[in-house]
N, C-alpha and C. Protein backbone atom coordinates (compact mmCIF):
# COMPACT_ATOMS: atom_id res chain seq x y z
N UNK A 1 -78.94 9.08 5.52
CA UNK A 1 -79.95 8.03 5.42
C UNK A 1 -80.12 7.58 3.97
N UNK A 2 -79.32 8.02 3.45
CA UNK A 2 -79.33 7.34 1.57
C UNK A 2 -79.10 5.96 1.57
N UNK A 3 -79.23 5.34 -0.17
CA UNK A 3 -78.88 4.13 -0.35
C UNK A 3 -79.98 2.56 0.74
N UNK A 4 -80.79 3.39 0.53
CA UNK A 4 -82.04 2.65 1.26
C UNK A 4 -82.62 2.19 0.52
N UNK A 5 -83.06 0.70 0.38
CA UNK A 5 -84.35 0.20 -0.86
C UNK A 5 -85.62 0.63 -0.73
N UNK A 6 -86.13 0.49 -1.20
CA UNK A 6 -87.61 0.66 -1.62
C UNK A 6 -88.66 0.05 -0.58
N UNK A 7 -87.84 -0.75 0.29
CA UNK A 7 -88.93 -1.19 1.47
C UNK A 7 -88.36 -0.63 2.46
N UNK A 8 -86.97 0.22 2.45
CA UNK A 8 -86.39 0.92 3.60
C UNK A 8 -87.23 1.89 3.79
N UNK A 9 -87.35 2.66 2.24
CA UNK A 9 -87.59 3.89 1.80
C UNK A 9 -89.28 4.01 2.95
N UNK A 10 -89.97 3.30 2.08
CA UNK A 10 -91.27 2.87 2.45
C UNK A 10 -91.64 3.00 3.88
N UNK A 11 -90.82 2.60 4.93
CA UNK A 11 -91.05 2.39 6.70
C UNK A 11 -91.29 3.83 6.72
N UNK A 12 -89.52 4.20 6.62
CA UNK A 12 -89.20 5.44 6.92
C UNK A 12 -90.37 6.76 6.61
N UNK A 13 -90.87 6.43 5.52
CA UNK A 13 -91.99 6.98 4.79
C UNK A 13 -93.64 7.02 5.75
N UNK A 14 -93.51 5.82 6.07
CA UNK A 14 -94.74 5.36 7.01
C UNK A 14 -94.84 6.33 8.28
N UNK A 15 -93.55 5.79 8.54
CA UNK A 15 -93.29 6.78 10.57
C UNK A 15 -93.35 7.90 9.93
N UNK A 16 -92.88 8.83 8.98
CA UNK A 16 -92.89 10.29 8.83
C UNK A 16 -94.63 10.50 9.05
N UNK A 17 -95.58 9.64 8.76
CA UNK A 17 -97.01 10.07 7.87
C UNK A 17 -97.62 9.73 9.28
N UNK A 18 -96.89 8.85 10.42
CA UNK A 18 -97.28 8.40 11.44
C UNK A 18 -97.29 9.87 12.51
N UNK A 19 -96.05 10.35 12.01
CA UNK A 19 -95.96 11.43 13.28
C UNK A 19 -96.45 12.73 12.37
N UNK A 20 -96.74 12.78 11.41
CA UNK A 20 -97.42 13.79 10.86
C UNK A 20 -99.23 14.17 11.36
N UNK A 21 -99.68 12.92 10.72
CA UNK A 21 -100.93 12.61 11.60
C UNK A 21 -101.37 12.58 12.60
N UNK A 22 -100.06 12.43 13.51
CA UNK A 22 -100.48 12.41 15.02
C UNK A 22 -100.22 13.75 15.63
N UNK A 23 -99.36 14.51 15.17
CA UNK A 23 -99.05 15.89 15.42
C UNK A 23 -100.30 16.69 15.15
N UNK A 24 -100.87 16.87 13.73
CA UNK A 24 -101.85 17.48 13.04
C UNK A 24 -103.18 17.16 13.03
N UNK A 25 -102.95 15.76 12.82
CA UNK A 25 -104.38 14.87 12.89
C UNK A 25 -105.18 15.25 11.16
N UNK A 26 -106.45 14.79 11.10
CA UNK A 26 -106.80 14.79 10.01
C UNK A 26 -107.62 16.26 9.53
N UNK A 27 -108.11 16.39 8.12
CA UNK A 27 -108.79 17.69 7.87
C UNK A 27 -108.35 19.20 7.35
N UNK A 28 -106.97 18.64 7.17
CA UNK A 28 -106.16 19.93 6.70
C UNK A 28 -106.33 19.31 5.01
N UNK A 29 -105.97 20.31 4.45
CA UNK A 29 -105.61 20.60 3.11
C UNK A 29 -104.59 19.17 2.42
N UNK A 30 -104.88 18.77 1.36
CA UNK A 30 -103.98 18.15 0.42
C UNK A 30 -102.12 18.66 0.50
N UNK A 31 -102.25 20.25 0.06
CA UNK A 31 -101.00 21.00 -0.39
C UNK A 31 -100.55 20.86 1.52
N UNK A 32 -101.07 21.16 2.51
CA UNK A 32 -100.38 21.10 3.58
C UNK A 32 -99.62 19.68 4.42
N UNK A 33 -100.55 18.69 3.48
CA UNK A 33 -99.60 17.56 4.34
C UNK A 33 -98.28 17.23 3.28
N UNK A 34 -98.72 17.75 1.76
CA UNK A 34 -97.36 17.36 1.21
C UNK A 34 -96.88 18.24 1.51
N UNK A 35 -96.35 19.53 1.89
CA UNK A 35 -95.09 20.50 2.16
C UNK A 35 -94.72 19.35 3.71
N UNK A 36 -95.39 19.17 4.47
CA UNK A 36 -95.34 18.92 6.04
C UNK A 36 -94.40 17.66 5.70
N UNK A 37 -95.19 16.64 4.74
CA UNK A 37 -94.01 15.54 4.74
C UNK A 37 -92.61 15.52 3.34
N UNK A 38 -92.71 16.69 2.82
CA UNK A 38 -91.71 16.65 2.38
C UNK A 38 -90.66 17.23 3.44
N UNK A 39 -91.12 18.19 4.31
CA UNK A 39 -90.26 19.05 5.14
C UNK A 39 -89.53 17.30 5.71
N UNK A 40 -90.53 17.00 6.39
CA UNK A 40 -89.55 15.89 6.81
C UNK A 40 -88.48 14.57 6.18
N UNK A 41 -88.75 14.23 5.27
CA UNK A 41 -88.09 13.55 4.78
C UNK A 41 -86.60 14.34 4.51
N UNK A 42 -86.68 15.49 3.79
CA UNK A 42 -86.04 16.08 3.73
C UNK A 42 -84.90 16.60 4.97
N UNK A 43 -85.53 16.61 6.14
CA UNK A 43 -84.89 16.98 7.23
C UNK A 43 -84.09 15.32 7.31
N UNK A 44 -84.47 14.36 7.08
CA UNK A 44 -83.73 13.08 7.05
C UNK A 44 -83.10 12.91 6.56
N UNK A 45 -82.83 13.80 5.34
CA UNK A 45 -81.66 13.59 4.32
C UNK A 45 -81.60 12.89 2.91
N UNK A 46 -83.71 12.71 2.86
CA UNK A 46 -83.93 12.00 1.71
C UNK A 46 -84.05 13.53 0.71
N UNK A 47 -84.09 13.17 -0.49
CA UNK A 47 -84.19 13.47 -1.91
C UNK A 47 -86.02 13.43 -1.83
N UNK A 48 -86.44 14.66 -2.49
CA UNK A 48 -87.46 14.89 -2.04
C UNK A 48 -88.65 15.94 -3.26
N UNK A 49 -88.71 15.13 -4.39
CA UNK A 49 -88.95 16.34 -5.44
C UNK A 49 -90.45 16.24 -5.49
N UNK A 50 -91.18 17.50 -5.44
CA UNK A 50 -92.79 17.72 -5.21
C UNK A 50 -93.23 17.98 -6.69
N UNK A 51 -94.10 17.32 -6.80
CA UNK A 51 -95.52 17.92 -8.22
C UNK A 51 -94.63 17.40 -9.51
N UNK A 52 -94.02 16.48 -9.59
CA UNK A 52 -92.94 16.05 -10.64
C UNK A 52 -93.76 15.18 -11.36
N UNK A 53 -93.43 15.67 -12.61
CA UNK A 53 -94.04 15.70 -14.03
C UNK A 53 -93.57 14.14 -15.13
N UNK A 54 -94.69 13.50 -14.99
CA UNK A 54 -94.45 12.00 -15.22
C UNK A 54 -94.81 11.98 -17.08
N UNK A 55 -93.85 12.05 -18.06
CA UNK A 55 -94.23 12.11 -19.10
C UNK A 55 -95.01 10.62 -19.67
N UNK A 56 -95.85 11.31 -20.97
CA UNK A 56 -96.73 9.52 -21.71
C UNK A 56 -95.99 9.67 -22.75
N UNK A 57 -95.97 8.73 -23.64
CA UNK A 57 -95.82 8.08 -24.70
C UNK A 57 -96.20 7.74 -25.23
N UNK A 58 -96.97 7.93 -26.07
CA UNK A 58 -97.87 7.46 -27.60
C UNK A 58 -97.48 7.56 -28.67
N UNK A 59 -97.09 6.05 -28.80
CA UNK A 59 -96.53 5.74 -30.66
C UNK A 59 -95.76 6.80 -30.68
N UNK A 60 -95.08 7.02 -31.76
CA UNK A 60 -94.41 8.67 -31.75
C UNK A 60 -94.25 9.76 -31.07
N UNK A 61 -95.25 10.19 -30.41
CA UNK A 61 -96.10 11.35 -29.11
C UNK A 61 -94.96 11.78 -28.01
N UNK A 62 -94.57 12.60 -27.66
CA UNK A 62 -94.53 12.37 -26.23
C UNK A 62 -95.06 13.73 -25.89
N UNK A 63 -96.30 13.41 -24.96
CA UNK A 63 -96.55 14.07 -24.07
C UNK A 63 -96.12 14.61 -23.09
N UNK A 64 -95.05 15.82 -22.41
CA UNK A 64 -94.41 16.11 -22.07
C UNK A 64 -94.68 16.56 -20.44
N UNK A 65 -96.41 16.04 -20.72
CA UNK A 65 -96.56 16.69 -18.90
C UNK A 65 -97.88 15.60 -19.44
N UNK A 66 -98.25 14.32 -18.73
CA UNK A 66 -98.77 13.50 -18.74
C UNK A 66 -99.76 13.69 -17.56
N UNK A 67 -98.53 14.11 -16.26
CA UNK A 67 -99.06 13.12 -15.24
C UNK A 67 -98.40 14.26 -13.83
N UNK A 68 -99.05 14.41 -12.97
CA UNK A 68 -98.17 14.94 -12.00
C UNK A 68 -98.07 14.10 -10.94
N UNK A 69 -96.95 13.44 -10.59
CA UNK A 69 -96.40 12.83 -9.04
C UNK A 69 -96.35 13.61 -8.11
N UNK A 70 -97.10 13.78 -7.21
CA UNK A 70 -97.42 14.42 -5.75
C UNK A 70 -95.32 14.79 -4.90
N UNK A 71 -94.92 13.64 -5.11
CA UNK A 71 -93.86 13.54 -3.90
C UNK A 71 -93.48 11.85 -4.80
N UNK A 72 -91.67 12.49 -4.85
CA UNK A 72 -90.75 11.47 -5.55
C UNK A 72 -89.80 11.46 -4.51
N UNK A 73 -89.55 10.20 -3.64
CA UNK A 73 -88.52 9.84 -2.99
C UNK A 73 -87.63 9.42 -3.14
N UNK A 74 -85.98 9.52 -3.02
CA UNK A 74 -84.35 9.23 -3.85
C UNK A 74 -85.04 8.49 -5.14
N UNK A 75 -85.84 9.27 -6.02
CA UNK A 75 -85.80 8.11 -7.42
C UNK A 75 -86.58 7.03 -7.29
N UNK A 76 -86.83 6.27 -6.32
CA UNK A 76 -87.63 5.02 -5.73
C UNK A 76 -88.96 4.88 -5.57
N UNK A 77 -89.11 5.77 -4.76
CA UNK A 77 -91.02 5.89 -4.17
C UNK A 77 -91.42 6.79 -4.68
N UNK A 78 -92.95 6.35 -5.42
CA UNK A 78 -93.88 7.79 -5.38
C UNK A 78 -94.61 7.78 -5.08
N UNK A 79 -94.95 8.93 -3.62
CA UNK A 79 -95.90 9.29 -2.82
C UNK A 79 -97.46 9.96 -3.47
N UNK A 80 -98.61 9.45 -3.36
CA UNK A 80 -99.61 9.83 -3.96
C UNK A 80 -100.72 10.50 -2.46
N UNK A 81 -100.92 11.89 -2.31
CA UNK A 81 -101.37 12.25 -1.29
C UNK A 81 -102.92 12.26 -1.61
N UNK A 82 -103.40 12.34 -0.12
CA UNK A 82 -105.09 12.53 -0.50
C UNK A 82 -105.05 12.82 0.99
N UNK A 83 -106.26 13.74 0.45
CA UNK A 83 -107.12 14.14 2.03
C UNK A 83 -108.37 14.32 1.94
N UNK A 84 -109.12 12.77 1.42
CA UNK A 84 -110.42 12.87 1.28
C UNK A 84 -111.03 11.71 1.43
N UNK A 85 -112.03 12.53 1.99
CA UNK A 85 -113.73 11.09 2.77
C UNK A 85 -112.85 9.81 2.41
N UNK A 86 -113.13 9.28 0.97
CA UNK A 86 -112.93 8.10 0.82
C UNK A 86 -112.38 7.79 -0.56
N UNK A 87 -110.44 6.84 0.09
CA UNK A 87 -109.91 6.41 -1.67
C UNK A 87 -110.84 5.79 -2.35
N UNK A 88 -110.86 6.28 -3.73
CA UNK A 88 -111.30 5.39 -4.69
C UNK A 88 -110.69 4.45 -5.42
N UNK A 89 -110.97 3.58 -6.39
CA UNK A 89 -110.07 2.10 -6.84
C UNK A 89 -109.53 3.05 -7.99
N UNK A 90 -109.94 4.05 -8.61
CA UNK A 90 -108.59 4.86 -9.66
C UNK A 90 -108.43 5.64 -9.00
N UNK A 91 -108.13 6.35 -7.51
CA UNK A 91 -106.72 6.43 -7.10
C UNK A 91 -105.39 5.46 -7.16
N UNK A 92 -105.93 4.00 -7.09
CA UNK A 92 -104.96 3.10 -6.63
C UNK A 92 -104.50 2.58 -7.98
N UNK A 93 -105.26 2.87 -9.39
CA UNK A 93 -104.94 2.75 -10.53
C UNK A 93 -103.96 3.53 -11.17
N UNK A 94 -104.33 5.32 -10.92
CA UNK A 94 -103.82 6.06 -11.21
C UNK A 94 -101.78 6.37 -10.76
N UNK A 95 -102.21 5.71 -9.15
CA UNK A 95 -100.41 5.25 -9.12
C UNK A 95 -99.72 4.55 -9.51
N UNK A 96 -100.74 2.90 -10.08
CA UNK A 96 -99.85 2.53 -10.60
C UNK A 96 -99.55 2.57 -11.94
N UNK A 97 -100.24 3.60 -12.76
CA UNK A 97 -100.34 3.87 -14.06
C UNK A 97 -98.66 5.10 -13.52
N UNK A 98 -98.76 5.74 -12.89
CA UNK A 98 -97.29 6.28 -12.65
C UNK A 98 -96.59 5.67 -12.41
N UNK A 99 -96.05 4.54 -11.47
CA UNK A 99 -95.21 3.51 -11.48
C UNK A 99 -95.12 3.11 -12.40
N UNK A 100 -95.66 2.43 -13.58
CA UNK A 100 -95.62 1.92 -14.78
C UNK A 100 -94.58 3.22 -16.07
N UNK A 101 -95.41 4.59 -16.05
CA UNK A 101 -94.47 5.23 -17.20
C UNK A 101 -93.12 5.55 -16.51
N UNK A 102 -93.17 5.59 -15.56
CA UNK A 102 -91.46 6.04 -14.52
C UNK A 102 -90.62 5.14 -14.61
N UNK A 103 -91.35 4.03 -14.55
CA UNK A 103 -90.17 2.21 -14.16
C UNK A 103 -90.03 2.55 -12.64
N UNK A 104 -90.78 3.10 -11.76
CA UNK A 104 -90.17 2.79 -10.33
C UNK A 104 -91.48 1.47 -10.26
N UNK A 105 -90.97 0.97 -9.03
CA UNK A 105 -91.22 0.10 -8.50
C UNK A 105 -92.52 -0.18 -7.14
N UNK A 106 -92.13 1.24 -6.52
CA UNK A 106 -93.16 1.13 -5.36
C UNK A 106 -93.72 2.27 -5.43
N UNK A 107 -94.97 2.43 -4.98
CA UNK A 107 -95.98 3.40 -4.59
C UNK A 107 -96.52 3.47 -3.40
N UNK A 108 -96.61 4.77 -2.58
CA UNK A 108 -97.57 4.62 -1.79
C UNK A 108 -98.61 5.48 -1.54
N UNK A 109 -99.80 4.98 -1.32
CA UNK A 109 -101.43 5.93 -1.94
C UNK A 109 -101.49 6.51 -0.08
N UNK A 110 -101.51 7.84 0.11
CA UNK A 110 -101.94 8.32 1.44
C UNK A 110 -102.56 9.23 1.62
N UNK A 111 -103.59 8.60 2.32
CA UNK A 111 -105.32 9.60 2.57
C UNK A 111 -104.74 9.95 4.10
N UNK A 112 -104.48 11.38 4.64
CA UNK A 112 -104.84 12.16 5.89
C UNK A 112 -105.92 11.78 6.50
N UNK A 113 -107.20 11.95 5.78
CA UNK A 113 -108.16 12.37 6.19
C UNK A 113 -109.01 11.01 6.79
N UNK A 114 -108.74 10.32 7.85
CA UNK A 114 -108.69 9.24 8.34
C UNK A 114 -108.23 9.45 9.92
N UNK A 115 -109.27 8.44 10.74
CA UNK A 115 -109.19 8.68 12.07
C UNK A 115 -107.43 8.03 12.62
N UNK A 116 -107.39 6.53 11.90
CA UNK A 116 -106.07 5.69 11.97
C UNK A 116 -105.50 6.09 10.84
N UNK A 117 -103.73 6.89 10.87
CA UNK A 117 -103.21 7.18 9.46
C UNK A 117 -102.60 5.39 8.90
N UNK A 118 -102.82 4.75 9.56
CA UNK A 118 -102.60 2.94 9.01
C UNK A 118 -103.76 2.23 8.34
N UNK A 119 -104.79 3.07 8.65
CA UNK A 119 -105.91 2.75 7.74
C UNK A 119 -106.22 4.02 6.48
N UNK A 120 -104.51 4.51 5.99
CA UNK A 120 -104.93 5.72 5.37
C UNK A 120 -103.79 5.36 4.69
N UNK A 121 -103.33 4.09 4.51
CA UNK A 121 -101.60 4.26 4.20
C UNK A 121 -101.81 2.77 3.42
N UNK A 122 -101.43 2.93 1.85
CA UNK A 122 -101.60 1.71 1.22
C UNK A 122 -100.62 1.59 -0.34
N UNK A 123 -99.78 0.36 0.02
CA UNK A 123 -98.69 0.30 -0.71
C UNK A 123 -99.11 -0.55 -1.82
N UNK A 124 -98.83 0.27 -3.29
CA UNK A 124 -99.18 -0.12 -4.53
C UNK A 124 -97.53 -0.74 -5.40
N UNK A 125 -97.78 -2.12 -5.62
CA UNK A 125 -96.24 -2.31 -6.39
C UNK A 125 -96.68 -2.72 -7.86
N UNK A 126 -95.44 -2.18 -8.03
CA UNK A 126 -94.97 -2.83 -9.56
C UNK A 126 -93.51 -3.69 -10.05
N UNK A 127 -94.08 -4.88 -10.21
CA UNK A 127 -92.97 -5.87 -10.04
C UNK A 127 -91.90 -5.66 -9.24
N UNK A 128 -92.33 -5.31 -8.14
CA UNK A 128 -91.40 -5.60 -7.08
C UNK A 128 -91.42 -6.82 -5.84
């Protein structure tokens, strides 16, 4: 399933969080839905790196652990998990402040903890 763009990546990404949610449903733990959907992607044959370390840059600086990315898909997507009451507007900042030091392109912000996982599933871009 490689060599997929960034809006391939993205579906594929969606249905995993679709049948995750519907299997589990909402109320579990943060750390349990990312192992659950890395297991799967992974079982798909995507590239799948957890808690990956988004460095900053200041003038001279580099900060060598800036930022942690939840879930990095083939290089492309980064998955931002949540399993709580209600996103806030710097969650949806905070991804794309990672999209921005990475150069990827797409993000996607996903709250579990939601009755519909489509009302829990929200795609953040950067010039894409």
């Amino acid at each position: 399933m490689n060599n997929l763009d960034e809006n391939q990546l993205s579906k594929t990404i969606v249905d995993c969080c679709f049948k995750i949610h519907t299997t589990l449903g909402p109320g579990l733990l943060e750390s349990v839905y990312l192992e659950v959907l890395a297991y799967e992607l992974k079982k798909l044959g995507l590239k799948c790196e957890k808690e990956v370390g988004i460095p900053v840059r200041y003038g001279d600086v580099d900060i060598a652990l800036g930022f942690r990315a939840d879930l990095i898909v083939d290089n492309l997507v980064i998955i931002e998990l949540k399993a709580i009451e209600k996103v806030m507007p710097v969650h949806k900042k905070q991804l794309m402040t990672y999209l921005r030091l990475s150069g990827m392109k797409l993000g996607l912000l996903v709250n579990f903890n939601v009755r519909l996982i489509k009302d829990g599933i929200e795609r953040v871009v950067n010039g894409l």
